[in-house]
Structure formats: structure tokens, C-alpha cells
N, C-alpha and C. Protein backbone atom coordinates (compact mmCIF):
# COMPACT_ATOMS: atom_id res chain seq x y z
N UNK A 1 5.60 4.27 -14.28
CA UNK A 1 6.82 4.08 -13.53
C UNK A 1 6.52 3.78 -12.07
N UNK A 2 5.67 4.60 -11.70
CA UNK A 2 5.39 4.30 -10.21
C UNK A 2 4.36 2.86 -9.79
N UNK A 3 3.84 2.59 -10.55
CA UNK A 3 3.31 1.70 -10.46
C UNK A 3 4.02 0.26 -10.02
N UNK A 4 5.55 0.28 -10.95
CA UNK A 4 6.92 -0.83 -10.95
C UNK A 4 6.95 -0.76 -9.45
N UNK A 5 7.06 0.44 -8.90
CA UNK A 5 7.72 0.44 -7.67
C UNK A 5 6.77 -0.16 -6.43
N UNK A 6 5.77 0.01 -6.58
CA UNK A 6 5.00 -0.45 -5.32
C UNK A 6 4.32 -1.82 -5.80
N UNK A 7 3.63 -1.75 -7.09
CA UNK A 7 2.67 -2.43 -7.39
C UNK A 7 3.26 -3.62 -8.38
N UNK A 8 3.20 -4.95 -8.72
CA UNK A 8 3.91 -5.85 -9.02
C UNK A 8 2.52 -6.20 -10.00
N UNK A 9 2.61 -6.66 -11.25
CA UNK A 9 1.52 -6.87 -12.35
C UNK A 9 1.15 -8.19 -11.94
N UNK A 10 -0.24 -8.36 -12.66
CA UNK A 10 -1.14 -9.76 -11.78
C UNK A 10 -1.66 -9.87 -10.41
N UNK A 11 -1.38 -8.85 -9.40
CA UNK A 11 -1.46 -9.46 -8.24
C UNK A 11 -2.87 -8.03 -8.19
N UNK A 12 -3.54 -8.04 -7.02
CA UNK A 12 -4.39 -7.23 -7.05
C UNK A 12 -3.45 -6.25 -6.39
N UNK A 13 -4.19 -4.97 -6.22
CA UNK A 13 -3.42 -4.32 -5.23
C UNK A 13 -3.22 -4.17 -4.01
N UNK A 14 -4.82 -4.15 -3.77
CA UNK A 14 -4.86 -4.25 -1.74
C UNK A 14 -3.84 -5.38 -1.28
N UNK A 15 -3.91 -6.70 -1.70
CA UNK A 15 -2.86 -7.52 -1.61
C UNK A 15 -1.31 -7.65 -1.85
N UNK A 16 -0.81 -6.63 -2.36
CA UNK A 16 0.20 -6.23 -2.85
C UNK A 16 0.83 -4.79 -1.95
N UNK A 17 -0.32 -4.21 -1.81
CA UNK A 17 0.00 -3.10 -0.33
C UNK A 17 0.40 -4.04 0.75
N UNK A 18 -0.70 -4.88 0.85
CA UNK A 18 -0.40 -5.87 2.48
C UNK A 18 0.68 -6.50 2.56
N UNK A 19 1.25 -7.01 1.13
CA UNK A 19 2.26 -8.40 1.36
C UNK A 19 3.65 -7.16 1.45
N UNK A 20 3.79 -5.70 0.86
CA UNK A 20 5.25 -5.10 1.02
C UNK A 20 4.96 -4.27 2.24
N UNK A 21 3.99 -3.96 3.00
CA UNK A 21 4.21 -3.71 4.79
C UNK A 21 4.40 -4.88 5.33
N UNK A 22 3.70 -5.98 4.88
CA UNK A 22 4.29 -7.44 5.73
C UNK A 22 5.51 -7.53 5.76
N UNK A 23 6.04 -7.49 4.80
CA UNK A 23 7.76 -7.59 4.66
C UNK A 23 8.61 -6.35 5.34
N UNK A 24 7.55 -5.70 5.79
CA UNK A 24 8.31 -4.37 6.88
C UNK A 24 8.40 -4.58 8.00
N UNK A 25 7.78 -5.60 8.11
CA UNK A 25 7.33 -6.09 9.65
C UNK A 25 8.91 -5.96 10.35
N UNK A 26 10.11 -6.44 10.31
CA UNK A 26 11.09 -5.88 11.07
C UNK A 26 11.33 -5.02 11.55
N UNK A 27 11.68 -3.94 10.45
CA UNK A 27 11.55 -2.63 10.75
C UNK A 27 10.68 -1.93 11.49
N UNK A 28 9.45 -2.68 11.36
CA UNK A 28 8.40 -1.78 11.88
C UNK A 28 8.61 -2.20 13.88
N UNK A 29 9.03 -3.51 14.25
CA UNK A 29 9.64 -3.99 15.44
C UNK A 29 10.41 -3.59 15.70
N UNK A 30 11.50 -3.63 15.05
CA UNK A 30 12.33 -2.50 15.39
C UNK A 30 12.25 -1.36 16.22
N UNK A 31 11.57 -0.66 15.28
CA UNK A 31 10.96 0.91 16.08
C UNK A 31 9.88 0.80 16.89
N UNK A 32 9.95 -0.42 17.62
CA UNK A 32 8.66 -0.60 18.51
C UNK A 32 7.40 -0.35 18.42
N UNK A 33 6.90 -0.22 16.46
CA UNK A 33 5.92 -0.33 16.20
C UNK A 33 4.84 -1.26 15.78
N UNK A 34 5.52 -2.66 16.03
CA UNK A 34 4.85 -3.41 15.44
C UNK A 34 3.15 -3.73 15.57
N UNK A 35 2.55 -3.21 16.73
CA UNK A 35 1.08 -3.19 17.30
C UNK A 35 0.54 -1.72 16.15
N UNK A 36 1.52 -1.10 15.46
CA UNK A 36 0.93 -0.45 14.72
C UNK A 36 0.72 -0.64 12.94
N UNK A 37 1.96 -1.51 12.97
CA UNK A 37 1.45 -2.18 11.51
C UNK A 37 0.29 -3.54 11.40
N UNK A 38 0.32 -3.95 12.54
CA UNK A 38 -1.32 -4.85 13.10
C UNK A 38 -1.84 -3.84 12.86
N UNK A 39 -2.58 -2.83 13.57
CA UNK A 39 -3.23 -2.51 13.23
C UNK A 39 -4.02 -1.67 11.69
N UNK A 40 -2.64 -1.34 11.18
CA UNK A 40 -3.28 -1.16 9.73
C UNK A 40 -3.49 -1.82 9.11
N UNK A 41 -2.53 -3.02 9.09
CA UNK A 41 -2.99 -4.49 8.26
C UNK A 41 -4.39 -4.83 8.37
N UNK A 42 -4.77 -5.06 9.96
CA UNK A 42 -6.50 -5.00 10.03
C UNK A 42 -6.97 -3.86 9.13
N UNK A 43 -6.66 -2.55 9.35
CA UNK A 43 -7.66 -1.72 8.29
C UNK A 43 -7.77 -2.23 7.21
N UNK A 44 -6.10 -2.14 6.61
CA UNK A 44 -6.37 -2.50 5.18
C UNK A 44 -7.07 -3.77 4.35
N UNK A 45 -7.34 -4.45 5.49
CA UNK A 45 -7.92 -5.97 5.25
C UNK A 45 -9.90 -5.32 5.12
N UNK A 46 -9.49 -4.69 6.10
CA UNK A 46 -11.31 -4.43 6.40
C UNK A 46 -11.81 -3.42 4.65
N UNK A 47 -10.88 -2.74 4.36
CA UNK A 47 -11.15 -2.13 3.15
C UNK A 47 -11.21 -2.89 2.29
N UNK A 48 -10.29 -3.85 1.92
CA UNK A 48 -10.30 -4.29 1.10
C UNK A 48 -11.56 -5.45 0.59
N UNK A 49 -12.38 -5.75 1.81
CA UNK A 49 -13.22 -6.79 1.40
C UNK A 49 -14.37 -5.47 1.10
N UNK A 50 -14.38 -4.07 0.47
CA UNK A 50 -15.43 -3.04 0.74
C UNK A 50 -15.28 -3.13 -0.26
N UNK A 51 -13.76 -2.95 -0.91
CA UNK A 51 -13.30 -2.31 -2.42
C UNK A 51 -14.27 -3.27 -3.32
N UNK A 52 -14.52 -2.48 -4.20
CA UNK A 52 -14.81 -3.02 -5.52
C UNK A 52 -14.57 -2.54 -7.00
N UNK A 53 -13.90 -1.27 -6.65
CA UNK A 53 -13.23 -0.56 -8.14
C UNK A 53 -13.01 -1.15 -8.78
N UNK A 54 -12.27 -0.42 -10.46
CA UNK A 54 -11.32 -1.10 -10.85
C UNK A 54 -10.03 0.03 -11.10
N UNK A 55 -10.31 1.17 -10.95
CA UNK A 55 -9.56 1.75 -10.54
C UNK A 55 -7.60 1.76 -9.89
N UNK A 56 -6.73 2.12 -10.37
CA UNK A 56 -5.61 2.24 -9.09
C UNK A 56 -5.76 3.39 -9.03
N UNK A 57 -5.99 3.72 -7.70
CA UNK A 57 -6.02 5.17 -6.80
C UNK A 57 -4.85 5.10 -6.19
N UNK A 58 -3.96 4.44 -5.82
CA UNK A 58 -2.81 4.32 -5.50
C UNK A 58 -2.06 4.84 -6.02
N UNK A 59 -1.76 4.24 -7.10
CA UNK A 59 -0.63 4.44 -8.37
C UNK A 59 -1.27 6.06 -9.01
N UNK A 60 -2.53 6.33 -8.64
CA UNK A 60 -3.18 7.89 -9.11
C UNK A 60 -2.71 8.36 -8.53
N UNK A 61 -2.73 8.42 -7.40
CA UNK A 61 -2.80 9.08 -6.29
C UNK A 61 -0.78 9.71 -5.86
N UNK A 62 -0.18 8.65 -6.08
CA UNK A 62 1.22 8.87 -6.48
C UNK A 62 1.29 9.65 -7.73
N UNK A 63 0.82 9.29 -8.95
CA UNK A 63 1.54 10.23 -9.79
C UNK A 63 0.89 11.40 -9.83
N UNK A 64 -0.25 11.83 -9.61
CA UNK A 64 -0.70 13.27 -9.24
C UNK A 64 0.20 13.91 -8.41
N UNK A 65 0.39 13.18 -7.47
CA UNK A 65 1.73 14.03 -6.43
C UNK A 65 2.85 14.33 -6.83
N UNK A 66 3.37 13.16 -7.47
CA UNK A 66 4.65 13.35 -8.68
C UNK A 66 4.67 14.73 -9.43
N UNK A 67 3.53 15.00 -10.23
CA UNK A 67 3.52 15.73 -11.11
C UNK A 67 2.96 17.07 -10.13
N UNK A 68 2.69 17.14 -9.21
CA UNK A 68 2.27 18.56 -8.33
C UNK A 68 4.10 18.85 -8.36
N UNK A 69 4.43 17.92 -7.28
CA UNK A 69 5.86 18.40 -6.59
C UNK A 69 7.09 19.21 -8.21
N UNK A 70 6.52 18.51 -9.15
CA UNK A 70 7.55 18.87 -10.30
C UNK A 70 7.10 19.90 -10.85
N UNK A 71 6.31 20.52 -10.94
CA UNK A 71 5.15 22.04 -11.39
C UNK A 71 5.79 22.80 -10.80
């Protein structure tokens, strides 16, 4: 389920993190943060040429939390 929500099938993920904060980019101007979603975009760019899993730790990493908060 959580996966629908962030992660879109076919696309990788690091790329799929980047392209739905890109699309935040208003919001993130808005709140006069935009020098701060630059700068994670750079992180997440710099990780992503590291990654080599195959792993989603993302979508893990969400439903482990899911299932803590409901315990």
C-alpha cells in the first residue's frame, strides 16, 4: 500500500523521491525554503549515483513504522 503512495511502478526510486520533492518546489518557496530543497536534491542526487541495492528501504522503512505505530 505504501509503496502506491510515494513510489510509482517502473520508475526507479531515487528518481521518483526527486521528481515528487521537485513538484514541492512551490511549497517549499513558499515557506522560504527553497535553498533547502536544493540542497537535498543535491544530496539525494549524490546518493543516488552510490546506491546500488536492490532493495526498497523506503517503502521498508515506511511500513516498519506503520506497523510499530499500530502495535
Amino acid at each position: 500500500m505504501c509503496r502506491n503512495l510515494w513510489l510509482a511502478a517502473g520508475d526507479e526510486p531515487d528518481l521518483q523521491v526527486h521528481r515528487r520533492l521537485s513538484e514541492l518546489r512551490p511549497a517549499f518557496e513558499r515557506f522560504g525554503c527553497g535553498h533547502w530543497l536544493d540542497y537535498s536534491l543535491r544530496a539525494l542526487d549524490h546518493l543516488a549515483g552510490n546506491a546500488s541495492g536492490t532493495r526498497n528501504l523506503i517503502a521498508e522503512t515506511f511500513l516498519a513504522q506503520s506497523r510499530k505505530d499500530r502495535d
